[in-house]
N, C-alpha and C. Protein backbone atom coordinates (compact mmCIF):
# COMPACT_ATOMS: atom_id res chain seq x y z
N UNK A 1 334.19 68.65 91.27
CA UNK A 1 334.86 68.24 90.04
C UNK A 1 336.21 68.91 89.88
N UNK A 2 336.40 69.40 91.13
CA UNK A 2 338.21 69.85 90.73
C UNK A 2 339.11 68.94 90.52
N UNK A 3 340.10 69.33 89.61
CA UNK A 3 340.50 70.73 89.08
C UNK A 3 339.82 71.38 87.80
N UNK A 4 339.11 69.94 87.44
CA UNK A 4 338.89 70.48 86.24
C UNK A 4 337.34 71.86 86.06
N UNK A 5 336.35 71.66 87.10
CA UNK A 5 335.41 72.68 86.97
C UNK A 5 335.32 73.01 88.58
N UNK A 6 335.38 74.51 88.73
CA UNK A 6 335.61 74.60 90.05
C UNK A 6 334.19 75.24 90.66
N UNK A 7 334.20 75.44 92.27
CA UNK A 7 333.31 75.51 93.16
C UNK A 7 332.70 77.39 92.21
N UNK A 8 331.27 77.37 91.68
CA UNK A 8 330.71 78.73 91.36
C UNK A 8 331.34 78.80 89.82
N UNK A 9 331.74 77.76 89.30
CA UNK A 9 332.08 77.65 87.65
C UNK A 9 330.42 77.51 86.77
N UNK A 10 330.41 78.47 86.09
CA UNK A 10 328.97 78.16 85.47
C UNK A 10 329.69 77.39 83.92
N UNK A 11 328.51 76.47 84.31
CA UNK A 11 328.44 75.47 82.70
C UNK A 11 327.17 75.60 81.46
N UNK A 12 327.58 75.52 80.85
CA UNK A 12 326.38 74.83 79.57
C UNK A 12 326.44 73.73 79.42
N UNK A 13 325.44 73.28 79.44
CA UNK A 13 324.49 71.72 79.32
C UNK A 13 323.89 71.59 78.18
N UNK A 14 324.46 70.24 77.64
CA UNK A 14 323.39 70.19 76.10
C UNK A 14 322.36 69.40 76.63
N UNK A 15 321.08 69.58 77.03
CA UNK A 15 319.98 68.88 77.12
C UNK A 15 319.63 67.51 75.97
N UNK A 16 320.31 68.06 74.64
CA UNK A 16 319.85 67.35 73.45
C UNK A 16 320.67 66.18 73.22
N UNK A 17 321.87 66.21 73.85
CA UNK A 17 323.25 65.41 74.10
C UNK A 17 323.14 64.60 73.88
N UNK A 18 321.79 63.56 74.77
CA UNK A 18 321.16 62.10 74.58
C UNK A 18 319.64 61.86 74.62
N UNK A 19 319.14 62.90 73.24
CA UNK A 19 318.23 62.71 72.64
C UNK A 19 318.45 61.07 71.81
N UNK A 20 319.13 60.77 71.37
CA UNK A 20 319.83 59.92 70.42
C UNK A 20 320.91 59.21 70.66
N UNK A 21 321.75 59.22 71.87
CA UNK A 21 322.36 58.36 72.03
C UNK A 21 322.38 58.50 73.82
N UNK A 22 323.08 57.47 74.38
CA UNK A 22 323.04 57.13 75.77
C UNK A 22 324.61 58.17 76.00
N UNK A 23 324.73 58.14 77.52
CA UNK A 23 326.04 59.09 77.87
C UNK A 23 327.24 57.54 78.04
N UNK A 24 328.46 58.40 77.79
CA UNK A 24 329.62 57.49 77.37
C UNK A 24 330.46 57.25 78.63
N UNK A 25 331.44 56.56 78.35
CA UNK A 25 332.54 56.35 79.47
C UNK A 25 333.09 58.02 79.56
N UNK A 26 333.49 58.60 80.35
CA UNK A 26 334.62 59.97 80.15
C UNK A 26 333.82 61.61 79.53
N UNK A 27 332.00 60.93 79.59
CA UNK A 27 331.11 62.15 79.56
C UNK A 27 331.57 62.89 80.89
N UNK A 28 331.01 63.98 81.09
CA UNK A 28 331.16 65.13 81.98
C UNK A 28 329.34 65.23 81.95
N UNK A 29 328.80 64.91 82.92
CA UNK A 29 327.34 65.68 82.84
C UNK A 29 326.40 66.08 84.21
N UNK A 30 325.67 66.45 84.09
CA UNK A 30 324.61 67.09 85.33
C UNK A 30 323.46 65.96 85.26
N UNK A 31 323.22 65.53 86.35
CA UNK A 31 321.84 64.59 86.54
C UNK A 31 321.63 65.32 88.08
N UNK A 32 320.19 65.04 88.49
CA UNK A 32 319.57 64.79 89.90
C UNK A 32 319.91 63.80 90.44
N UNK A 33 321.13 63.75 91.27
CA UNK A 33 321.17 62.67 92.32
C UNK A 33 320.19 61.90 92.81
N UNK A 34 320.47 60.42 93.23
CA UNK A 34 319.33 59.41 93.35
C UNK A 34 319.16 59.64 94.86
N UNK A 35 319.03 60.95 95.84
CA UNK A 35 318.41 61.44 96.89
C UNK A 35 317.75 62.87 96.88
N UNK A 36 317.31 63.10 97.73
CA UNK A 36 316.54 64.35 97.66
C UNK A 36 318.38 65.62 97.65
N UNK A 37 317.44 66.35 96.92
CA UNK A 37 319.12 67.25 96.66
C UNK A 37 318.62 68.75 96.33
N UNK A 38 318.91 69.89 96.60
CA UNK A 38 318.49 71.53 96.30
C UNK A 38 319.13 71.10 94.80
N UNK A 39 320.42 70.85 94.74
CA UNK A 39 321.14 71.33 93.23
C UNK A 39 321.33 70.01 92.50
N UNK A 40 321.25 69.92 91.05
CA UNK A 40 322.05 68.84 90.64
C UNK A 40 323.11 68.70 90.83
N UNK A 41 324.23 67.65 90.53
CA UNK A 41 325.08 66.95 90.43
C UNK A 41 325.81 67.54 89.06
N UNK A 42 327.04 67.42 88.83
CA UNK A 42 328.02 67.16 87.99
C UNK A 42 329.14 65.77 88.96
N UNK A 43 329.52 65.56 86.99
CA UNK A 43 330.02 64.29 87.82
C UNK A 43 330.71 63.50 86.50
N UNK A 44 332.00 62.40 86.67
CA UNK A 44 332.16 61.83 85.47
C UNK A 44 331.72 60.58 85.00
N UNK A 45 331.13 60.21 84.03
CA UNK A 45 330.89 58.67 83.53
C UNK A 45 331.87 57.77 84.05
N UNK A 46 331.96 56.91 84.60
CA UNK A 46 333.01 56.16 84.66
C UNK A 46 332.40 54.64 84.06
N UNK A 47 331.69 54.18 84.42
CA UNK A 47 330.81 52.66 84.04
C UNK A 47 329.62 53.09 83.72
N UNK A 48 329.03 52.42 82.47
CA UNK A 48 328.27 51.95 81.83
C UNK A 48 327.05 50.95 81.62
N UNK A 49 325.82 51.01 81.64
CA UNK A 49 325.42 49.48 82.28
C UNK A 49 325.90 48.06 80.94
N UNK A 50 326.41 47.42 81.98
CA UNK A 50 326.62 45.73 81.78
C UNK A 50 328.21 46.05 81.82
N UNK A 51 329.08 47.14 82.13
CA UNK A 51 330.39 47.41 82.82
C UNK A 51 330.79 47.05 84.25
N UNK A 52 331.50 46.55 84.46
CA UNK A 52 331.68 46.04 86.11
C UNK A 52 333.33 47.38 86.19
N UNK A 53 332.77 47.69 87.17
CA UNK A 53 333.64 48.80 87.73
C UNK A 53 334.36 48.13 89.04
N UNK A 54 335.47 48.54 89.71
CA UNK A 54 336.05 48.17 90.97
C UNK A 54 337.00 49.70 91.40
N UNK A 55 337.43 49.96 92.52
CA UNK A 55 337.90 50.91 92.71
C UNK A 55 339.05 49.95 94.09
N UNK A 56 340.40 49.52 93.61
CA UNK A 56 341.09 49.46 94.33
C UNK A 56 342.44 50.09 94.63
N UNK A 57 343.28 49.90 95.86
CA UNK A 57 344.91 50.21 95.84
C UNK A 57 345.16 51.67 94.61
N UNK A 58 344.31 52.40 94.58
CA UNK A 58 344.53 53.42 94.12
C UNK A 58 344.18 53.64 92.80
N UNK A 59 343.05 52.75 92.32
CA UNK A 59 342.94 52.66 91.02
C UNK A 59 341.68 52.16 90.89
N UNK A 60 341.09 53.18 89.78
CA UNK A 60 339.86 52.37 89.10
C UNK A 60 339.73 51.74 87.97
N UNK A 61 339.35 50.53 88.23
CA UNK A 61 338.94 49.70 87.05
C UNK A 61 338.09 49.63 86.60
N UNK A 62 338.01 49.52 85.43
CA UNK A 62 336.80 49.40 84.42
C UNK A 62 337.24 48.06 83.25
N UNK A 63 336.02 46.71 83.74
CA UNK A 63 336.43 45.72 83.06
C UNK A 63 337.63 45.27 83.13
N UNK A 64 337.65 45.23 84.62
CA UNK A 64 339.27 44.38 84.64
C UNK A 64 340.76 45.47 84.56
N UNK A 65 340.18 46.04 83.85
CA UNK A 65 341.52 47.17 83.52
C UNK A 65 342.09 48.57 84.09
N UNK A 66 342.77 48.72 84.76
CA UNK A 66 342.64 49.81 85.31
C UNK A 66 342.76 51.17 84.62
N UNK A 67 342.14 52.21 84.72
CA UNK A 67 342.14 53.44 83.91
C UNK A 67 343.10 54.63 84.14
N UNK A 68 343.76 55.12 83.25
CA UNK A 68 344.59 55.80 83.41
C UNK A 68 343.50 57.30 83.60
N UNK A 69 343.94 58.13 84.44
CA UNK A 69 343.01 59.48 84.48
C UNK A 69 343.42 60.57 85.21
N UNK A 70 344.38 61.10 83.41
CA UNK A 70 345.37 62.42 84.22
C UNK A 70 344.51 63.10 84.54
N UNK A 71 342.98 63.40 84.71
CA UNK A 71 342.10 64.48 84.68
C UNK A 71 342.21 64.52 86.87
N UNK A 72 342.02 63.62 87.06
CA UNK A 72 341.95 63.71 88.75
C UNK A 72 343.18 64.39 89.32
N UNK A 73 342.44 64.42 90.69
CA UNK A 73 343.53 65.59 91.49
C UNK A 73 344.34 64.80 92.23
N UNK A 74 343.56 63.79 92.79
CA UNK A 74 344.78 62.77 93.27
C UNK A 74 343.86 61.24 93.69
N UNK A 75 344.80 60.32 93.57
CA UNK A 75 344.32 58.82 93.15
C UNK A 75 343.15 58.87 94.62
N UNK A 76 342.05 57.73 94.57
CA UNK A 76 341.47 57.22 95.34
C UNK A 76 342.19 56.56 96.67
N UNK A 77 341.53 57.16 97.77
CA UNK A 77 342.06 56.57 99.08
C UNK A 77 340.86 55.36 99.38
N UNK A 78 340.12 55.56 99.05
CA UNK A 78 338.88 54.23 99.21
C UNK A 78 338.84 52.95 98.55
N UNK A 79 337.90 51.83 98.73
CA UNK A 79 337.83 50.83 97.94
C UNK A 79 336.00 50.69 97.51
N UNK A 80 336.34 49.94 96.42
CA UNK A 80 334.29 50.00 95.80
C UNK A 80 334.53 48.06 95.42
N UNK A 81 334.44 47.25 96.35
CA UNK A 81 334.00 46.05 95.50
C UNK A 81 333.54 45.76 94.13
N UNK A 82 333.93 45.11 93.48
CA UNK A 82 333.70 44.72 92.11
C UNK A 82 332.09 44.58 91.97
N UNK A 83 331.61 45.34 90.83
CA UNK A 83 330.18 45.98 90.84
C UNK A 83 329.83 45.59 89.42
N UNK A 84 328.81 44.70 88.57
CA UNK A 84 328.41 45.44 87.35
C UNK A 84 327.32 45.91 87.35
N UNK A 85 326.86 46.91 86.33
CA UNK A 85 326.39 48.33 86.31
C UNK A 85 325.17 47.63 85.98
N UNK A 86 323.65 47.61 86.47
CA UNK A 86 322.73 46.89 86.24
C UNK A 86 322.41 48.30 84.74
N UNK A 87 321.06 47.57 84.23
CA UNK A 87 320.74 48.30 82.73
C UNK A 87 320.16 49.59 83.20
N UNK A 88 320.47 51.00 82.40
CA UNK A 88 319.71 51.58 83.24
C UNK A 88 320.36 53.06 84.14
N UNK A 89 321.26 52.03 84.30
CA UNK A 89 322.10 53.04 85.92
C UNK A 89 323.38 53.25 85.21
N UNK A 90 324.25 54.03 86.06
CA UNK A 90 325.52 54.60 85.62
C UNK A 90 326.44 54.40 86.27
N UNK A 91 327.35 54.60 86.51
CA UNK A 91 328.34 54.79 88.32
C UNK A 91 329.12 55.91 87.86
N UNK A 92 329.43 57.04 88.56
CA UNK A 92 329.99 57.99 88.23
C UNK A 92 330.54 58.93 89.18
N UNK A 93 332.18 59.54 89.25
CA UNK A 93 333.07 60.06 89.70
C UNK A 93 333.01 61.25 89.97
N UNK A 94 333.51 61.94 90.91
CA UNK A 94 333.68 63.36 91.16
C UNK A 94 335.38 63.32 90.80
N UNK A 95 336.06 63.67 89.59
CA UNK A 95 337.35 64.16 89.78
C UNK A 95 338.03 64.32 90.91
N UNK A 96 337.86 64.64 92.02
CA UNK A 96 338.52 64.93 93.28
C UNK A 96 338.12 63.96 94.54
N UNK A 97 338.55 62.97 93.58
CA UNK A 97 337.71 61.73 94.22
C UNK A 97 337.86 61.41 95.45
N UNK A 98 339.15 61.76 96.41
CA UNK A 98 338.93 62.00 98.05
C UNK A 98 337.82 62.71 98.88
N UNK A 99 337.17 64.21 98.30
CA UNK A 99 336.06 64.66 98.61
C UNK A 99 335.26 64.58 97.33
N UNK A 100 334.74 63.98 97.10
CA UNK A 100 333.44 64.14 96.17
C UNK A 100 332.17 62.92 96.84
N UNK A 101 331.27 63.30 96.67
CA UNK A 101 330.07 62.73 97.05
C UNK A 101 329.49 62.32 95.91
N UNK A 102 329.80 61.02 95.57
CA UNK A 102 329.30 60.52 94.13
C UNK A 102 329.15 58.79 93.98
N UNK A 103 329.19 58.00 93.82
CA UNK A 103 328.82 56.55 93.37
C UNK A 103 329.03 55.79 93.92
N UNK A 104 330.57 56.37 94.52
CA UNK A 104 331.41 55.19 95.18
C UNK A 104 330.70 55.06 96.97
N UNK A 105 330.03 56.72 97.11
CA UNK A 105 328.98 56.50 98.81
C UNK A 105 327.64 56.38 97.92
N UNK A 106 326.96 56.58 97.36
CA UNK A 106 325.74 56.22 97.28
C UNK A 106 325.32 55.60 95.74
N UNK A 107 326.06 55.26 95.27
CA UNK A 107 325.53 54.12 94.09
C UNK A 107 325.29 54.91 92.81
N UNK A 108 324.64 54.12 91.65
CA UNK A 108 324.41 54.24 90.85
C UNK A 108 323.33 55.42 90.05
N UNK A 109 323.66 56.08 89.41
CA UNK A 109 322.29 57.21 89.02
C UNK A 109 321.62 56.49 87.83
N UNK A 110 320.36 56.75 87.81
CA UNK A 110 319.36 56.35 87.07
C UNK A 110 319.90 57.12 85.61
N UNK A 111 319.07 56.23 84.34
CA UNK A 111 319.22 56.71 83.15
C UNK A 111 318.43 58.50 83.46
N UNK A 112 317.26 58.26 83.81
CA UNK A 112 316.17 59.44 83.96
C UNK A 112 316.56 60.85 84.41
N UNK A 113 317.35 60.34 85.28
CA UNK A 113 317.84 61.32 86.32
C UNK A 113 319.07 62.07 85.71
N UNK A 114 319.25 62.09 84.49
CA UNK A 114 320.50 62.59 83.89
C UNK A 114 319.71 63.74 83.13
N UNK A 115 320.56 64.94 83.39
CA UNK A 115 319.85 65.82 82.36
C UNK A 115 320.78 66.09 81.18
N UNK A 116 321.87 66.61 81.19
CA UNK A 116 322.53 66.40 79.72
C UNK A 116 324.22 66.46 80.27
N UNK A 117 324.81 66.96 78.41
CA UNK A 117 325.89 66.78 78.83
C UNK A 117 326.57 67.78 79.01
N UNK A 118 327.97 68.47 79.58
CA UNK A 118 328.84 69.76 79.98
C UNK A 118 329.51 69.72 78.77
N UNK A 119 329.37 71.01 78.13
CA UNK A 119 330.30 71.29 77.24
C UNK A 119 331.28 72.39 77.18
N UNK A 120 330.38 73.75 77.99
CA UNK A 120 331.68 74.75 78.58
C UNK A 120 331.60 75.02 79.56
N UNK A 121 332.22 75.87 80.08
CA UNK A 121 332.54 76.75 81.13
C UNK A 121 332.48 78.10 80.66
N UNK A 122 331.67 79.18 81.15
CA UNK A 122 331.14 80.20 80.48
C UNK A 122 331.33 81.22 82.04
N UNK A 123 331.44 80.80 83.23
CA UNK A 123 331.57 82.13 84.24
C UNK A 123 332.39 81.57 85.07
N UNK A 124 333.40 82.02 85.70
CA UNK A 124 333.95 83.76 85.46
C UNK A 124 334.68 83.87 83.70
N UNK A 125 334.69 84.84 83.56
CA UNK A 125 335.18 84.88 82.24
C UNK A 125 336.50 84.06 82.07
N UNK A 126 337.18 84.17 82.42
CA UNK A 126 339.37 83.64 82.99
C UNK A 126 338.74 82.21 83.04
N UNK A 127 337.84 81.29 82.93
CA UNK A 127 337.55 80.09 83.10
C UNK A 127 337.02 79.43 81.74
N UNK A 128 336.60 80.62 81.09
CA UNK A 128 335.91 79.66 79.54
C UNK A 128 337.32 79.13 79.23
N UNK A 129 336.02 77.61 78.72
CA UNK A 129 336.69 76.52 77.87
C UNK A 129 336.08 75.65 77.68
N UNK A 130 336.16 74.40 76.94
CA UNK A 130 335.27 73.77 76.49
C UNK A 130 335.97 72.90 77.87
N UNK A 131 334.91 72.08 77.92
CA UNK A 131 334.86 70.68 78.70
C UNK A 131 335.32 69.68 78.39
N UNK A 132 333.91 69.17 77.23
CA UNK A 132 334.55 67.42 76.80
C UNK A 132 334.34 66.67 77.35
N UNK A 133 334.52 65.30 76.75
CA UNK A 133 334.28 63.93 77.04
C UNK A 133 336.35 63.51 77.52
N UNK A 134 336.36 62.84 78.19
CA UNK A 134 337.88 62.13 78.07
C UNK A 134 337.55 61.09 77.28
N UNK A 135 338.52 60.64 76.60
CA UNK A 135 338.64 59.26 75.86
C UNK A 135 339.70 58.16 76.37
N UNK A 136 339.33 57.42 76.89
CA UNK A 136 340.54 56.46 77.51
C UNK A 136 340.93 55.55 76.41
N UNK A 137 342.13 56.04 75.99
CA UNK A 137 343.01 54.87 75.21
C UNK A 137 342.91 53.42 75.54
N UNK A 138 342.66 52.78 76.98
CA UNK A 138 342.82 51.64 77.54
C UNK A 138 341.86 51.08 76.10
N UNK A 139 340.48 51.65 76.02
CA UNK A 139 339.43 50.60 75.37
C UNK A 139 339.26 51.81 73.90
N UNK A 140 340.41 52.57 73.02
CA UNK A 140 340.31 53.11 72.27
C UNK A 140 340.56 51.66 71.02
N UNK A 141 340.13 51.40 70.17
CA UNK A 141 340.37 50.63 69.25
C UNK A 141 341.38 51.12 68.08
């Protein structure tokens, strides 16, 4: 997830996050990857189910639109065919989206498989800060 949470960054997780509601476009959260894995996952929301996502020419779209996302380290060198998000599942980004191991190689994570959401950064000390959700203006009303 660089730059924004780096390699041995400890987080807090709200478990309770989505007691009550589902995770959003621009959440930050930890699930169990949909393979056998020692550690969870961190990772960003990007699509939604009944969202069709695409990842082309350097850009991801969401619903047609491409997303602006000063949060990454540098644009996508890959492509993801035009996808919508069956009910259920998620598709979701590693910030450093040239090395990250996340949606765009192995698909969609289950609702289940999500454990909550990132809200700080708590170790090394020189690193606290809150996290957050991003909010993309594209679909801000």
């Amino acid at each position: 997830m660089l730059p924004g949470i780096e390699h041995h960054d400890w987080v807090m997780v709200s478990k309770a996050s989505y007691f009550s509601s589902d995770p959003a476009h621009g959440d930050v959260i930890v699930f169990d990857p949909p393979f056998q894995s020692e550690f969870p996952f961190i990772k960003r929301v990007i699509a939604v189910p009944g969202d069709t996502v695409e990842i082309k020419d350097g850009k991801v779209y969401l619903n047609n639109t491409a997303l602006d996302e000063p949060y990454i380290s540098q644009s996508p060198s890959y492509t993801v065919p035009a996808q919508e998000i069956p009910e259920g599942k998620y598709f979701v980004l590693g910030d450093n989206r040239n090395n990250a191991d996340d949606s765009h190689i192995w698909g969609t994570v289950p609702r289940e498989n999500i454990i909550g959401k990132v809200w700080f950064i708590y170790w090394p000390s020189q690193h606290w800060r809150w996290v957050g959700s991003y909010n993309y203006p594209e679909f801000s009303q």
